[in-house]
Protein backbone atom coordinates (compact mmCIF):
# COMPACT_ATOMS: atom_id res chain seq x y z
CA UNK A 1 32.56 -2.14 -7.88
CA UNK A 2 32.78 -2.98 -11.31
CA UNK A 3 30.25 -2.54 -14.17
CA UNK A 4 29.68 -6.37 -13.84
CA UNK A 5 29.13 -6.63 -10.24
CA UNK A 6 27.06 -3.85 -10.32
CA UNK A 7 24.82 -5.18 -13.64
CA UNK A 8 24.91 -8.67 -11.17
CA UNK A 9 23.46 -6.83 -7.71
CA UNK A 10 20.47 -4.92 -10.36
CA UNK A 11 19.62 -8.47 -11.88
CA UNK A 12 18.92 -9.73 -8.43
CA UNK A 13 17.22 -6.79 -7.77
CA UNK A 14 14.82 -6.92 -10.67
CA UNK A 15 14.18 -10.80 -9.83
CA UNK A 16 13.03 -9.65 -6.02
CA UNK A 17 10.61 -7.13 -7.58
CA UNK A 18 9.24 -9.58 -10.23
CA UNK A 19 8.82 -11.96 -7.52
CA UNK A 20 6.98 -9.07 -4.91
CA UNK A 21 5.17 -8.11 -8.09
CA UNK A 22 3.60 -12.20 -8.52
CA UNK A 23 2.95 -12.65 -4.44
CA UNK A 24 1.09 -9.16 -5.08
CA UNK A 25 -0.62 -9.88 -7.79
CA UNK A 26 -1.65 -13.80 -6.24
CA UNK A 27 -3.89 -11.54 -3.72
CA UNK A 28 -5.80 -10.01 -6.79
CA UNK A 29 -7.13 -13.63 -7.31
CA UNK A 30 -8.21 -13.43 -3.21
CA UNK A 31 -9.79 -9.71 -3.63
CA UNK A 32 -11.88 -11.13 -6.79
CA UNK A 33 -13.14 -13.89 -4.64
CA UNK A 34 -13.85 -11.29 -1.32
CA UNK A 35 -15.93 -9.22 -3.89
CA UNK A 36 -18.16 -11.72 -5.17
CA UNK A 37 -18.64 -13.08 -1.83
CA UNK A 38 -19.80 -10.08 -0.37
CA UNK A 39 -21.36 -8.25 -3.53
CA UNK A 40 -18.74 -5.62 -4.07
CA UNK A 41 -18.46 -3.68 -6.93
CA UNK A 42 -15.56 -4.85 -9.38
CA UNK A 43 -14.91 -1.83 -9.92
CA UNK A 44 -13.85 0.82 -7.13
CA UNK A 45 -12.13 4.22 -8.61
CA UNK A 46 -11.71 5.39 -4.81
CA UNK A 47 -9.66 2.88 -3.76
CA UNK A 48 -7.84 2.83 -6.99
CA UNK A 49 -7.55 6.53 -5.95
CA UNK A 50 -6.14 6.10 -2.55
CA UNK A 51 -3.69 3.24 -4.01
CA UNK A 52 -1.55 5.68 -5.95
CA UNK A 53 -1.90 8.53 -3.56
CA UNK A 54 0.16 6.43 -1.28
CA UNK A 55 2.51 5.20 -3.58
CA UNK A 56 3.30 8.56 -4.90
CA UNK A 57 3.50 9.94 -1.50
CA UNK A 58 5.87 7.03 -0.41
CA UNK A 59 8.16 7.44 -3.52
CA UNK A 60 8.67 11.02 -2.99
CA UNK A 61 9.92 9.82 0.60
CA UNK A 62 12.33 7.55 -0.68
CA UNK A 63 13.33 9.47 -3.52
CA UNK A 64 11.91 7.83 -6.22
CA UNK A 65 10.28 9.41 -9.53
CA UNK A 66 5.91 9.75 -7.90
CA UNK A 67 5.48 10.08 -11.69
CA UNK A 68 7.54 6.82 -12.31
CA UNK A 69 5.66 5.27 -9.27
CA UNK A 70 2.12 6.09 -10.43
CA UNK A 71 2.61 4.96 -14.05
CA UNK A 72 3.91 1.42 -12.25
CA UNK A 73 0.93 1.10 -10.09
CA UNK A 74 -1.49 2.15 -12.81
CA UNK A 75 -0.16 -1.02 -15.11
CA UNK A 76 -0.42 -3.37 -11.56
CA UNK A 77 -4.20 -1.83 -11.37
CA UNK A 78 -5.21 -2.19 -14.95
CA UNK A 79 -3.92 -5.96 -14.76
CA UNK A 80 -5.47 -6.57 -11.74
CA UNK A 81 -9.02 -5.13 -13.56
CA UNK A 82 -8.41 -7.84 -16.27
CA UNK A 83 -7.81 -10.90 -13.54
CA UNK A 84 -10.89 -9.26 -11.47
CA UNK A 85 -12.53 -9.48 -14.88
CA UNK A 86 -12.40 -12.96 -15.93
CA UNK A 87 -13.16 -13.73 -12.02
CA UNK A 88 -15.96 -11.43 -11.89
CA UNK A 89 -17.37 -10.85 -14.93
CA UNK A 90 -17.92 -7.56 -15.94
């Protein structure tokens, strides 16, 4: 494969992700709306917890970087905090 071809196959891969990374991020919206509904703290460090437990376990499966993985999921959770936010309030 060349360099092109393979610079083509990660650009299609980055545009799955970013697209996995907006239907994931639409559910935030949904989870905001659950919370308020049923009085649920905004804020929930266990789960938060739990979330990258997981996804560090599951990269070291695959063979990513759990260091890599966490320091992803911790920018998805601190943006989902601000959208929870200016749902929620504080």
């Amino acid at each position: 494969m060349e360099l092109k071809e393979i610079r083509e196959h990660l650009d299609r891969i980055d545009a799955a992700l970013v697209s996995l990374l907006a239907e994931r991020m639409s559910f935030i919206l949904k989870v905001a709306e659950a919370k308020l509904r049923n009085n649920i703290q905004r804020h929930q460090p266990e789960r938060e917890l739990e979330i990258i437990n997981n996804k560090r376990t599951l990269a070291g499966k695959t063979g990513l970087n759990p260091d890599l993985v966490e320091k992803l999921f911790r920018s998805v959770i601190e943006d989902a905090h601000r959208i929870e936010e200016e749902i929620m309030g504080n």
